[in-house]
C-alpha atoms as a PDB file:
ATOM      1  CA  UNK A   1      19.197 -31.317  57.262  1.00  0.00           C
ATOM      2  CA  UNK A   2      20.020 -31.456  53.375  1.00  0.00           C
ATOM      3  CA  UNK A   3      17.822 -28.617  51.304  1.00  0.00           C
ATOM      4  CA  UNK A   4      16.826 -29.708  48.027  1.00  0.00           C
ATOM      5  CA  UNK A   5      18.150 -26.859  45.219  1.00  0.00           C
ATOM      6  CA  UNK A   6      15.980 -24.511  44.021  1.00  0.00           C
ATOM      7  CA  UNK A   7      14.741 -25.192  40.505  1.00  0.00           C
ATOM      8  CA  UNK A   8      14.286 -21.953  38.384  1.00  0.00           C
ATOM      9  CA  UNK A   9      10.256 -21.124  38.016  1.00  0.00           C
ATOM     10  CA  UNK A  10       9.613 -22.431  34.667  1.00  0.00           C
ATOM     11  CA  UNK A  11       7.991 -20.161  31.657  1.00  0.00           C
ATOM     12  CA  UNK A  12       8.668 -16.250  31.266  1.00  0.00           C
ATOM     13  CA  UNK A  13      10.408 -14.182  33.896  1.00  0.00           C
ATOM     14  CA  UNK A  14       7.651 -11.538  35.179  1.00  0.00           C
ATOM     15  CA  UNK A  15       8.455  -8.166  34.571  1.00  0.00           C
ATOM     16  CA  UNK A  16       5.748  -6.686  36.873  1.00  0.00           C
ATOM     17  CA  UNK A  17       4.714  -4.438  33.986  1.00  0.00           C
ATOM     18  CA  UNK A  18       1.611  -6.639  32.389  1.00  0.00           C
ATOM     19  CA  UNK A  19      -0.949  -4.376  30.706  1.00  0.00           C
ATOM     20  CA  UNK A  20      -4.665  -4.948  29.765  1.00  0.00           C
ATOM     21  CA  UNK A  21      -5.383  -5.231  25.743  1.00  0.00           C
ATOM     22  CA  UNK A  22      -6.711  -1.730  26.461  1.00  0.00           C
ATOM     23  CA  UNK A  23      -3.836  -0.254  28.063  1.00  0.00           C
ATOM     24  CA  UNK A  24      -1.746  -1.873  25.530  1.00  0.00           C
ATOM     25  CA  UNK A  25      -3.897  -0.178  22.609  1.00  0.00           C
ATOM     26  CA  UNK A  26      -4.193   2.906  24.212  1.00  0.00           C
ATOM     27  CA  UNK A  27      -0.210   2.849  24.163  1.00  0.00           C
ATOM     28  CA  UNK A  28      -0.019   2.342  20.665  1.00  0.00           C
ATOM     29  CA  UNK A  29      -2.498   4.800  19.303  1.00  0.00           C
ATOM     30  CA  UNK A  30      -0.436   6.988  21.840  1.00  0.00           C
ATOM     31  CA  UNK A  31       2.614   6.199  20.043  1.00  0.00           C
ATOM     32  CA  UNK A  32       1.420   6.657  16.193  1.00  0.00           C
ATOM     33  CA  UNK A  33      -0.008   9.992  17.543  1.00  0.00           C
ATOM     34  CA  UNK A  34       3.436  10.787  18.135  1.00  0.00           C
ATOM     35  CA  UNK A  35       5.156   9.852  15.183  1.00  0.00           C
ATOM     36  CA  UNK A  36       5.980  12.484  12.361  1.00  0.00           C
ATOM     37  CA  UNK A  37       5.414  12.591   9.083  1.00  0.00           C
ATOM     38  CA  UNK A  38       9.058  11.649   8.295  1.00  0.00           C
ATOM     39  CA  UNK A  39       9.045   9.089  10.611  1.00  0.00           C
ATOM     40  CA  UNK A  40       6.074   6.591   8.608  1.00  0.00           C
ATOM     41  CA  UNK A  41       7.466   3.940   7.621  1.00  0.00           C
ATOM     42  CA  UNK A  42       7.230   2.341   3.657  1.00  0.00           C
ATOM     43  CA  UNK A  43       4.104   1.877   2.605  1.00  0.00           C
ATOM     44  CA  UNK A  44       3.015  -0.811  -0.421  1.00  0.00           C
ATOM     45  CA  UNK A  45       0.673   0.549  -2.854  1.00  0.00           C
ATOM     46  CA  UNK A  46      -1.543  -0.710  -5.812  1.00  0.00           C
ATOM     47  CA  UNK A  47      -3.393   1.159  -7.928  1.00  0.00           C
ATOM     48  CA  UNK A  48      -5.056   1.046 -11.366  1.00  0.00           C
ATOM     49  CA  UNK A  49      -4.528   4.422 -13.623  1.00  0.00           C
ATOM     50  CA  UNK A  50      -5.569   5.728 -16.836  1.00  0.00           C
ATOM     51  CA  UNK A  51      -4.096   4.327 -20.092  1.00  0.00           C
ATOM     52  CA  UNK A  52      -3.001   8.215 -20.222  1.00  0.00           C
ATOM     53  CA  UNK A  53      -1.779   8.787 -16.669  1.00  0.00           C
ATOM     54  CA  UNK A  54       0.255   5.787 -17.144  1.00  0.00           C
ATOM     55  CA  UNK A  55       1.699   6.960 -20.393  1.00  0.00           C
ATOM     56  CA  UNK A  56       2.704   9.987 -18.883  1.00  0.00           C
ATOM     57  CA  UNK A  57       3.877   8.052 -15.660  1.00  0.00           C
ATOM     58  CA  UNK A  58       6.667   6.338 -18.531  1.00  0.00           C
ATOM     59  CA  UNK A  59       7.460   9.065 -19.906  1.00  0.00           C
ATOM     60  CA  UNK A  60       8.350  11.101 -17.290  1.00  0.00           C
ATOM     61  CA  UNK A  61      10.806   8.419 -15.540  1.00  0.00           C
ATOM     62  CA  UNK A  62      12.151   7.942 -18.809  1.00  0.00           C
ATOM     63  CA  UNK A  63      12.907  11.881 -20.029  1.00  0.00           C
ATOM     64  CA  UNK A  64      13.878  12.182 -16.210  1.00  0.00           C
ATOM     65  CA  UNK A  65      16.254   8.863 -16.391  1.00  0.00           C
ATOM     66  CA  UNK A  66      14.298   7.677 -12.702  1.00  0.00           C
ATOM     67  CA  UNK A  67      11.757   5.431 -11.191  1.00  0.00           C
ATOM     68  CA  UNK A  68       8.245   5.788 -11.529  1.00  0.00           C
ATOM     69  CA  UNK A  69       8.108   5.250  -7.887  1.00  0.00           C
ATOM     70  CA  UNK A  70      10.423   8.451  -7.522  1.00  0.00           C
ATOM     71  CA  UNK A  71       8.233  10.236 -10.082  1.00  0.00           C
ATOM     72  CA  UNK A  72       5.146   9.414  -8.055  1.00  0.00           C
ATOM     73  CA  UNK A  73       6.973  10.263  -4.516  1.00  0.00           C
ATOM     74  CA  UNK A  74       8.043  13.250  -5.246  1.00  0.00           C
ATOM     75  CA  UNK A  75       4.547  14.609  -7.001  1.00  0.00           C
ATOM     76  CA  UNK A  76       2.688  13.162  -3.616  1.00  0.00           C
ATOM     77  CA  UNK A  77       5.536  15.505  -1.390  1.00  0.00           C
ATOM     78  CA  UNK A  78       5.818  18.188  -3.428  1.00  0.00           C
ATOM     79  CA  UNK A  79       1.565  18.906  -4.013  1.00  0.00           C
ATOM     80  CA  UNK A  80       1.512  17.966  -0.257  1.00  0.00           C
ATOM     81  CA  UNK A  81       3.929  20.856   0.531  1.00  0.00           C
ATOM     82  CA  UNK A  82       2.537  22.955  -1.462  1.00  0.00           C
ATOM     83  CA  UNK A  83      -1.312  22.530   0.183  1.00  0.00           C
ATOM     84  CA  UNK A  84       0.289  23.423   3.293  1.00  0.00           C
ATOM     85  CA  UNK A  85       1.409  26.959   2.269  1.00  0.00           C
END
């Protein structure tokens, strides 16, 4: 008697390892629990300042010859740092 060949199952491969949406949140919070401080990734930001905070902002990554978004980086770490000690 002639078998007929076995067609592969069609649609995903199961990996026996399904979770719940629950499970699957609980994970992630988990996860970001876990993460460091280093370890966050980029973040976009907007923001409106003062005509004057800006004008500083300028100057400052002009006398310094950098980026405003350096300028602004390292004034977030550096106060952060410093609220820790």
């Amino acid at each position: 008697m002639q078998t007929m060949p076995e067609t592969p199952k069609r649609g995903r491969p199961a990996t026996h390892k399904a979770m719940t949406a629950t499970e699957r949140q609980r994970a992630s919070r988990a996860e970001r629990k876990r993460q460091t401080f280093e370890s966050f990734p980029a973040m976009h930001l907007s923001l409106l300042l003062s005509g004057q905070a800006y004008q500083a902002l300028r100057m400052l990554a002009i006398k310094r010859d950098t980026s405003q978004k350096e300028i602004i980086e390292k004034l977030l770490i550096d106060a952060y740092a410093e609220s820790k000690a």
